[in-house]
C-alpha atoms as a PDB file:
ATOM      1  CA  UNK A   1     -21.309  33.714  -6.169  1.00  0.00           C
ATOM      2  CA  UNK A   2     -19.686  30.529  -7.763  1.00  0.00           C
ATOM      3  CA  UNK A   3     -21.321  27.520  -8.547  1.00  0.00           C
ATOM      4  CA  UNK A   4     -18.234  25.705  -6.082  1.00  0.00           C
ATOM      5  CA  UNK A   5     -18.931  28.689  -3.344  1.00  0.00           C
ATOM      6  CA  UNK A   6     -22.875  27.933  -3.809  1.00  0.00           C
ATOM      7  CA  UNK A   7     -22.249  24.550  -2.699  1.00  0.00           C
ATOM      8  CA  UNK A   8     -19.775  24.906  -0.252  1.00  0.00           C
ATOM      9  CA  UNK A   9     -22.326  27.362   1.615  1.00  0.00           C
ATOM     10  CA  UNK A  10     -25.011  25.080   1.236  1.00  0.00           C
ATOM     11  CA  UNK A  11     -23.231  21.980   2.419  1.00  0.00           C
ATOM     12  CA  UNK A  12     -21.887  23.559   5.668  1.00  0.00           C
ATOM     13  CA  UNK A  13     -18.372  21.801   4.580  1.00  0.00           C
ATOM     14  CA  UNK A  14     -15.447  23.120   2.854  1.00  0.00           C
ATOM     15  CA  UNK A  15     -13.320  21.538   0.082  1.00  0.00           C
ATOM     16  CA  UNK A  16     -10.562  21.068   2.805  1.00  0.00           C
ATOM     17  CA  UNK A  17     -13.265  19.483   5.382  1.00  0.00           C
ATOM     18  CA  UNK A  18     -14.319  16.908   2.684  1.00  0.00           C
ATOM     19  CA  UNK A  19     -10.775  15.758   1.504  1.00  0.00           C
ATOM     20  CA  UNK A  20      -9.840  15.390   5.255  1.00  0.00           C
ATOM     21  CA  UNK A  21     -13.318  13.245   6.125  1.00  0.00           C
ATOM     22  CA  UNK A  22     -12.157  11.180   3.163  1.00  0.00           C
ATOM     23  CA  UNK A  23      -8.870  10.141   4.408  1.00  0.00           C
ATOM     24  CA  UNK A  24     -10.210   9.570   7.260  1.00  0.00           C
ATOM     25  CA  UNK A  25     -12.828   6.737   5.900  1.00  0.00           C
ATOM     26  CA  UNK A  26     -10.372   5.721   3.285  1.00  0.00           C
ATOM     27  CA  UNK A  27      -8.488   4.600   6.495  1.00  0.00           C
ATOM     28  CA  UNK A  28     -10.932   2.151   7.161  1.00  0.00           C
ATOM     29  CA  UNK A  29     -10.910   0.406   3.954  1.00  0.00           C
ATOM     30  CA  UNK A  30      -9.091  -2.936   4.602  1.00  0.00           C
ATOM     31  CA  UNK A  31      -6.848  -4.484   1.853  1.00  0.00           C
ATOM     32  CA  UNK A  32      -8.257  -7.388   0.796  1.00  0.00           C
ATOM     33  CA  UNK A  33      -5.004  -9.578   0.761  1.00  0.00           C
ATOM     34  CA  UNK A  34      -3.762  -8.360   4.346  1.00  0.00           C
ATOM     35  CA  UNK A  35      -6.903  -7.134   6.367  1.00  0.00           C
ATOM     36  CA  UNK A  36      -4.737  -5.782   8.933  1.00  0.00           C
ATOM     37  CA  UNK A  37      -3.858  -3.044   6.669  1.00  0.00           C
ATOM     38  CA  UNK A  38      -6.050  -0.257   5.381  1.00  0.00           C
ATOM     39  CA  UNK A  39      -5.417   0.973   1.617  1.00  0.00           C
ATOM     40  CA  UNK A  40      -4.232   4.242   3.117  1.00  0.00           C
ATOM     41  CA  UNK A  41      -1.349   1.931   5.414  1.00  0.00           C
ATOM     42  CA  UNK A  42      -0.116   0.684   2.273  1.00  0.00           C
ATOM     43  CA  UNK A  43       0.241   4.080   0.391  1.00  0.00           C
ATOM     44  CA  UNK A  44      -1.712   2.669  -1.983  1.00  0.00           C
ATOM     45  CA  UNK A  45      -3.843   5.634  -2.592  1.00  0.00           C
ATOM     46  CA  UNK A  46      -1.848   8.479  -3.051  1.00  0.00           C
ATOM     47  CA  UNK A  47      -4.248  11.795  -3.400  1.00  0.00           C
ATOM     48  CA  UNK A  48      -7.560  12.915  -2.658  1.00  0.00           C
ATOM     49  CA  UNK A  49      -8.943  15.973  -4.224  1.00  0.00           C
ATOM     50  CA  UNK A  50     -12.188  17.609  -4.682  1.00  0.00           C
ATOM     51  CA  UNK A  51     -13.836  17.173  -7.910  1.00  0.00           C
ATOM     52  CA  UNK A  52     -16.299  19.225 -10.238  1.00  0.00           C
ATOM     53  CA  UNK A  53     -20.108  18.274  -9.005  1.00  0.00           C
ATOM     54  CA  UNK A  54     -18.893  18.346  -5.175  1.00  0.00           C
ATOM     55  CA  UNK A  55     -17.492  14.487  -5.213  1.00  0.00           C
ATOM     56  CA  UNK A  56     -14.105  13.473  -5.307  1.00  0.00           C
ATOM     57  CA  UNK A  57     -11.360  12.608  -7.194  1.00  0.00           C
ATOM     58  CA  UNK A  58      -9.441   9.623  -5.798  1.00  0.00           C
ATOM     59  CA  UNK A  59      -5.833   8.392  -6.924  1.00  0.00           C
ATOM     60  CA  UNK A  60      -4.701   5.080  -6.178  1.00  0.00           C
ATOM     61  CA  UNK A  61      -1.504   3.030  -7.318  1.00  0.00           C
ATOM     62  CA  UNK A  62      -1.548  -0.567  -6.927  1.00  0.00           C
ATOM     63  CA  UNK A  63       0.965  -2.714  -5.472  1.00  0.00           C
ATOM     64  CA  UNK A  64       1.929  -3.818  -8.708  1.00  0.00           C
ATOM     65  CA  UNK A  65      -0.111  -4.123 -12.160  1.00  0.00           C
ATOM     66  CA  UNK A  66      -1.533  -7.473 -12.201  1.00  0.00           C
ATOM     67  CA  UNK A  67      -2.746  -7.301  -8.648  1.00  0.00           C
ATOM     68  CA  UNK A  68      -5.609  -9.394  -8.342  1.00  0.00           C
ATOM     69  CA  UNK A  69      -7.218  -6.864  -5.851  1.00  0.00           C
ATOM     70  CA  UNK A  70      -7.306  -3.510  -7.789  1.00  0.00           C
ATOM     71  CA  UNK A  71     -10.921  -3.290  -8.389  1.00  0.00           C
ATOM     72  CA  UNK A  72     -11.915  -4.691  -5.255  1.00  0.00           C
ATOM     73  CA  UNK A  73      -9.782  -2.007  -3.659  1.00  0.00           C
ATOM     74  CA  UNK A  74     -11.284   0.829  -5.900  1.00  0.00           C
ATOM     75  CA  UNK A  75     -14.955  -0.451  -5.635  1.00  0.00           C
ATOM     76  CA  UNK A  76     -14.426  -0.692  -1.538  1.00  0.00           C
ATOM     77  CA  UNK A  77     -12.875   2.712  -1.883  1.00  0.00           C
ATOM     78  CA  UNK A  78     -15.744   3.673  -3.739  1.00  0.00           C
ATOM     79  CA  UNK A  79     -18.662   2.671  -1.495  1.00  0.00           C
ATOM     80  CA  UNK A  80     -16.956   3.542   1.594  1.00  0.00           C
ATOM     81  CA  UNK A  81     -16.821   7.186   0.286  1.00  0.00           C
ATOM     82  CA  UNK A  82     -20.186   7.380  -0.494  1.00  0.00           C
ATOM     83  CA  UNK A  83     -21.691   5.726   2.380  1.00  0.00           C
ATOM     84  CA  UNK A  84     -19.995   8.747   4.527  1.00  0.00           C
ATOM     85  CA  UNK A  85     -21.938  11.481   1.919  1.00  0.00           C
ATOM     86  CA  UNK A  86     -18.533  12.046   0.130  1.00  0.00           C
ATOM     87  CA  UNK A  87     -19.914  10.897  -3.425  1.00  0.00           C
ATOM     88  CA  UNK A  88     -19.346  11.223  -6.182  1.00  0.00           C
ATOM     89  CA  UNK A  89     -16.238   9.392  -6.183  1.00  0.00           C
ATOM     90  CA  UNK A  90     -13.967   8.960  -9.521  1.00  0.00           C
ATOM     91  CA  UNK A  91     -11.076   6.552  -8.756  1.00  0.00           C
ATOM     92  CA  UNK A  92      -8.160   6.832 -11.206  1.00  0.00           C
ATOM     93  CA  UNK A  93      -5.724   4.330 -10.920  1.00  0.00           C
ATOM     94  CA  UNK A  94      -2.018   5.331 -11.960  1.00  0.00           C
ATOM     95  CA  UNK A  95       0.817   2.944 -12.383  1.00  0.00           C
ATOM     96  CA  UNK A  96       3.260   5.498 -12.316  1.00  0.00           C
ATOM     97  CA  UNK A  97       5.411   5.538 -10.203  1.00  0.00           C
ATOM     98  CA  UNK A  98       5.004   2.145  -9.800  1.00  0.00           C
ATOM     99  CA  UNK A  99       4.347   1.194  -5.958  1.00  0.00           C
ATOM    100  CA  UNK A 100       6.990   0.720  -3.583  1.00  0.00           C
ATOM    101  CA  UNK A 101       6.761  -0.754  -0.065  1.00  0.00           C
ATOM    102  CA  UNK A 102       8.916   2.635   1.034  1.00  0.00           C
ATOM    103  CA  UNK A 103       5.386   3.461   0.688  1.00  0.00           C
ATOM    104  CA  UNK A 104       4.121   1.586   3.726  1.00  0.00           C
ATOM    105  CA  UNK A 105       3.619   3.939   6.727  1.00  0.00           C
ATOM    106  CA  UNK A 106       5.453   2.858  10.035  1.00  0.00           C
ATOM    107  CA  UNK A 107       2.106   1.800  11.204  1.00  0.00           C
ATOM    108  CA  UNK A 108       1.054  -0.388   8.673  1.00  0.00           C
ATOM    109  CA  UNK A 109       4.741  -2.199   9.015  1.00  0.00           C
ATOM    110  CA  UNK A 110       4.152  -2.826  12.932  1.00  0.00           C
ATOM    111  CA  UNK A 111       0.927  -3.826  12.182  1.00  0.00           C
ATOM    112  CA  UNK A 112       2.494  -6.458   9.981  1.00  0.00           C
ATOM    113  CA  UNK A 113       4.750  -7.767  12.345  1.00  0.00           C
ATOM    114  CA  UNK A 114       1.968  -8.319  14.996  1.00  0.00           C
ATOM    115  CA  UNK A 115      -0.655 -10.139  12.534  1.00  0.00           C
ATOM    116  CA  UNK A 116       2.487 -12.655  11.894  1.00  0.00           C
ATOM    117  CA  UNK A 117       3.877 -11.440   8.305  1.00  0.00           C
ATOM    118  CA  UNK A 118       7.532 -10.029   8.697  1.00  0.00           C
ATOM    119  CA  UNK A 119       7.321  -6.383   7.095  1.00  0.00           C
ATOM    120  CA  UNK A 120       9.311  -5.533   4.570  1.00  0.00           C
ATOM    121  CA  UNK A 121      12.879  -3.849   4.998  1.00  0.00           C
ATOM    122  CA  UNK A 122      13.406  -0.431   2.106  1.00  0.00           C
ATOM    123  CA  UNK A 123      13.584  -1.232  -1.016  1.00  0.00           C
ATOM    124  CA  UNK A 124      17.082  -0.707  -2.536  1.00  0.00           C
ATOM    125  CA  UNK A 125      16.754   2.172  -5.116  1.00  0.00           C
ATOM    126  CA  UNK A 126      19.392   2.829  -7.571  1.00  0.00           C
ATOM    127  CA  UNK A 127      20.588   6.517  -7.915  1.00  0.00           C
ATOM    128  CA  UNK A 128      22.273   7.967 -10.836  1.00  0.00           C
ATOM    129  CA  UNK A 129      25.649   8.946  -9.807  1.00  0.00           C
ATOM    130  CA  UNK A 130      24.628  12.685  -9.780  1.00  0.00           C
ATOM    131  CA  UNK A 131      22.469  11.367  -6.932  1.00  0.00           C
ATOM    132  CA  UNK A 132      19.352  12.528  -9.297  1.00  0.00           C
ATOM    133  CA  UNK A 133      16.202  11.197  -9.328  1.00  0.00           C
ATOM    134  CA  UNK A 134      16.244   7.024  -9.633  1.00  0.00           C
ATOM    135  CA  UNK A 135      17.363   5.776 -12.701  1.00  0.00           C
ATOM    136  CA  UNK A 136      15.651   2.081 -14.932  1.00  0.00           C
ATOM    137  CA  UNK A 137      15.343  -0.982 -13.043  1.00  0.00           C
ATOM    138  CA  UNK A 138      18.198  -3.274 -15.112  1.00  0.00           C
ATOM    139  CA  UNK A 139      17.422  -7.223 -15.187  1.00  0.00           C
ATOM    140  CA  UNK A 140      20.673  -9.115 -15.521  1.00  0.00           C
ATOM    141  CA  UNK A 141      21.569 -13.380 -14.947  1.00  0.00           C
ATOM    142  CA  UNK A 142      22.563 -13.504 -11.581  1.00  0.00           C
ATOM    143  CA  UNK A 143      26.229 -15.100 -12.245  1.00  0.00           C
ATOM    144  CA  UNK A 144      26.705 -15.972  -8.377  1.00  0.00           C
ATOM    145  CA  UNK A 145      24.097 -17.175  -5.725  1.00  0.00           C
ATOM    146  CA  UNK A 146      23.923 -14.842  -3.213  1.00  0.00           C
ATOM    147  CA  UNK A 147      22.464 -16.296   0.401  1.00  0.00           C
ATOM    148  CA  UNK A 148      19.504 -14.896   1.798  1.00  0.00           C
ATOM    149  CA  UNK A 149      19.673 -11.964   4.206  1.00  0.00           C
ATOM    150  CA  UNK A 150      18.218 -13.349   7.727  1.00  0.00           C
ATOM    151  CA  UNK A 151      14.572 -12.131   8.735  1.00  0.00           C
ATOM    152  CA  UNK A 152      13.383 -11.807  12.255  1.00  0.00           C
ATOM    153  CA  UNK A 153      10.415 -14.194  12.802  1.00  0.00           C
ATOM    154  CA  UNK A 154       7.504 -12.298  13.424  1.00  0.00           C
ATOM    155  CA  UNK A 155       6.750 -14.550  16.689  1.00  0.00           C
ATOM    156  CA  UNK A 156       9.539 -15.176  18.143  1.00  0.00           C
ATOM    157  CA  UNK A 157      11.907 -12.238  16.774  1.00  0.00           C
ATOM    158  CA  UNK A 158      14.465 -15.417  16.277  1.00  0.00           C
ATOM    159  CA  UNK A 159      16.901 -14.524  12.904  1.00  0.00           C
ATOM    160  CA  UNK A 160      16.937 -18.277  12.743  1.00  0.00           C
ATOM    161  CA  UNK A 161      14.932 -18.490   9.752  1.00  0.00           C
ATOM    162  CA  UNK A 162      15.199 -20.098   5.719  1.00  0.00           C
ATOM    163  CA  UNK A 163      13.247 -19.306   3.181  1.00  0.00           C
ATOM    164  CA  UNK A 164      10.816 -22.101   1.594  1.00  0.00           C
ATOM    165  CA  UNK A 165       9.148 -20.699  -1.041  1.00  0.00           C
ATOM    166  CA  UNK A 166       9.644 -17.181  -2.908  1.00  0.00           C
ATOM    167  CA  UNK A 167       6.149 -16.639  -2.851  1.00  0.00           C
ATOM    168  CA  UNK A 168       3.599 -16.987  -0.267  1.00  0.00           C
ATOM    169  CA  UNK A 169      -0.427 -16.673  -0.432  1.00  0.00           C
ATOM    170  CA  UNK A 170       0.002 -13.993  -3.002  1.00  0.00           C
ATOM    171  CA  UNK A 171       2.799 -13.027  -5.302  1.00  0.00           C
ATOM    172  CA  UNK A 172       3.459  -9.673  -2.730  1.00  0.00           C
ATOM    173  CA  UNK A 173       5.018 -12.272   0.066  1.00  0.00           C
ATOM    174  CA  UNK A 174       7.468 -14.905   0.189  1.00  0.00           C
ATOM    175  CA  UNK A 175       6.801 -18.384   2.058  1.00  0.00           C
ATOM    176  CA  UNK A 176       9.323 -18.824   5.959  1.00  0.00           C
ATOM    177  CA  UNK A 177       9.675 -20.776   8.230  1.00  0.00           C
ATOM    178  CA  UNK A 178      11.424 -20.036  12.250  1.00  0.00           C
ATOM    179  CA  UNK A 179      14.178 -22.943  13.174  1.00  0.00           C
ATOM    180  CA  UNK A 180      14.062 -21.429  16.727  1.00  0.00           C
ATOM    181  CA  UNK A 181      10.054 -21.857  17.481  1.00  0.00           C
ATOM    182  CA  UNK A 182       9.081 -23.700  14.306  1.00  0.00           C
ATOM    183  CA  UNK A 183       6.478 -21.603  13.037  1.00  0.00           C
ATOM    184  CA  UNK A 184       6.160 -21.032   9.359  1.00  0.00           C
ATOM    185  CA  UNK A 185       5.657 -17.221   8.335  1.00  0.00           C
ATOM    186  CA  UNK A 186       5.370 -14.731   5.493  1.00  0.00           C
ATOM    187  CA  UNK A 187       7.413 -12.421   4.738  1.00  0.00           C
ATOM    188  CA  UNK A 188       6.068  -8.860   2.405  1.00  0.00           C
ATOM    189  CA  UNK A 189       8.996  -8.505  -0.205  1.00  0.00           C
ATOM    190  CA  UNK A 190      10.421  -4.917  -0.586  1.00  0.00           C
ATOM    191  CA  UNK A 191       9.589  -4.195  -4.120  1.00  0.00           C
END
């Protein structure tokens, strides 16, 4: 009998069992910067497989590389994981592919919208004509000043709104504010 079948028998739980119990606690673990959203809402970790010693292997991708909350998210991740018996736990973080807010489950978008942030539309990819996979993000002087597409105020669902700052309480929102009720709001950039 294998050393993995050995354990598997003597832990009552299968491989399969293990990886589902840990999505299931990694859906508790809050982001730090929106607390309304688990790490798992954000698509922020993006695989869970079993690893050699019976722990796991965990892959997470951050919203974007200097994120100020990586290793609080992947020590959180961490000790949630092995408070629920699912250690050890190796976290790899990947940058590639970079993060996207297509990312963001449905969920974790409506549960934006009712903590007060407006979610974030798609992102606009660019496709190689072929229609292939996407190709470099190009940064070029913006010649003409384009206006700023309307948002629906999280409170009030009024498209009345402006834009007063690009960013907000972290560099992942942008600062609003409602002309129809006159509440400020922030709005999660698609990146």
């Amino acid at each position: 009998m294998s050393d993995a079948a050995v354990r598997e028998a003597g832990s009552g739980t299968s491989d399969a069992t293990r990886v589902e119990r840990a999505w299931s606690v990694l859906q508790g673990v809050l982001d730090p910067e929106v607390p309304v959203l688990s790490v798992c809402d954000l698509g922020i970790v993006r695989d869970v497989q079993p690893a050699a010693g019976g722990g796991l292997a965990v892959v997470v991708t951050p919203t974007y590389s200097g994120c100020p909350a990586t290793e609080v998210i992947a020590a959180s991740a961490r000790a949630a994981l092995e408070a629920a018996g699912l250690g050890p736990v190796a976290i790899e973080t990947r940058f590639a592919p970079a993060w996207t807010t297509d990312w963001m489950s449905a969920d974790a978008r409506e549960k934006l919208r009712a903590y007060g942030i407006a979610p974030p539309g798609r992102a606009a990819r660019e496709r190689s004509p072929e229609g292939g996979a996407a190709v470099p993000l190009r940064f070029v002087p913006r010649r003409v000043s384009l206006p700023e597409p309307a948002l629906a105020c999280p409170r009030c669902a009024s498209a009345d709104t402006e834009r007063l700052s690009a960013f907000g309480s972290t560099a992942c929102k942008s600062l609003w504010r409602c002309r129809a009720c006159g509440e400020p709001f922030e709005h999660f950039k698609p990146i």
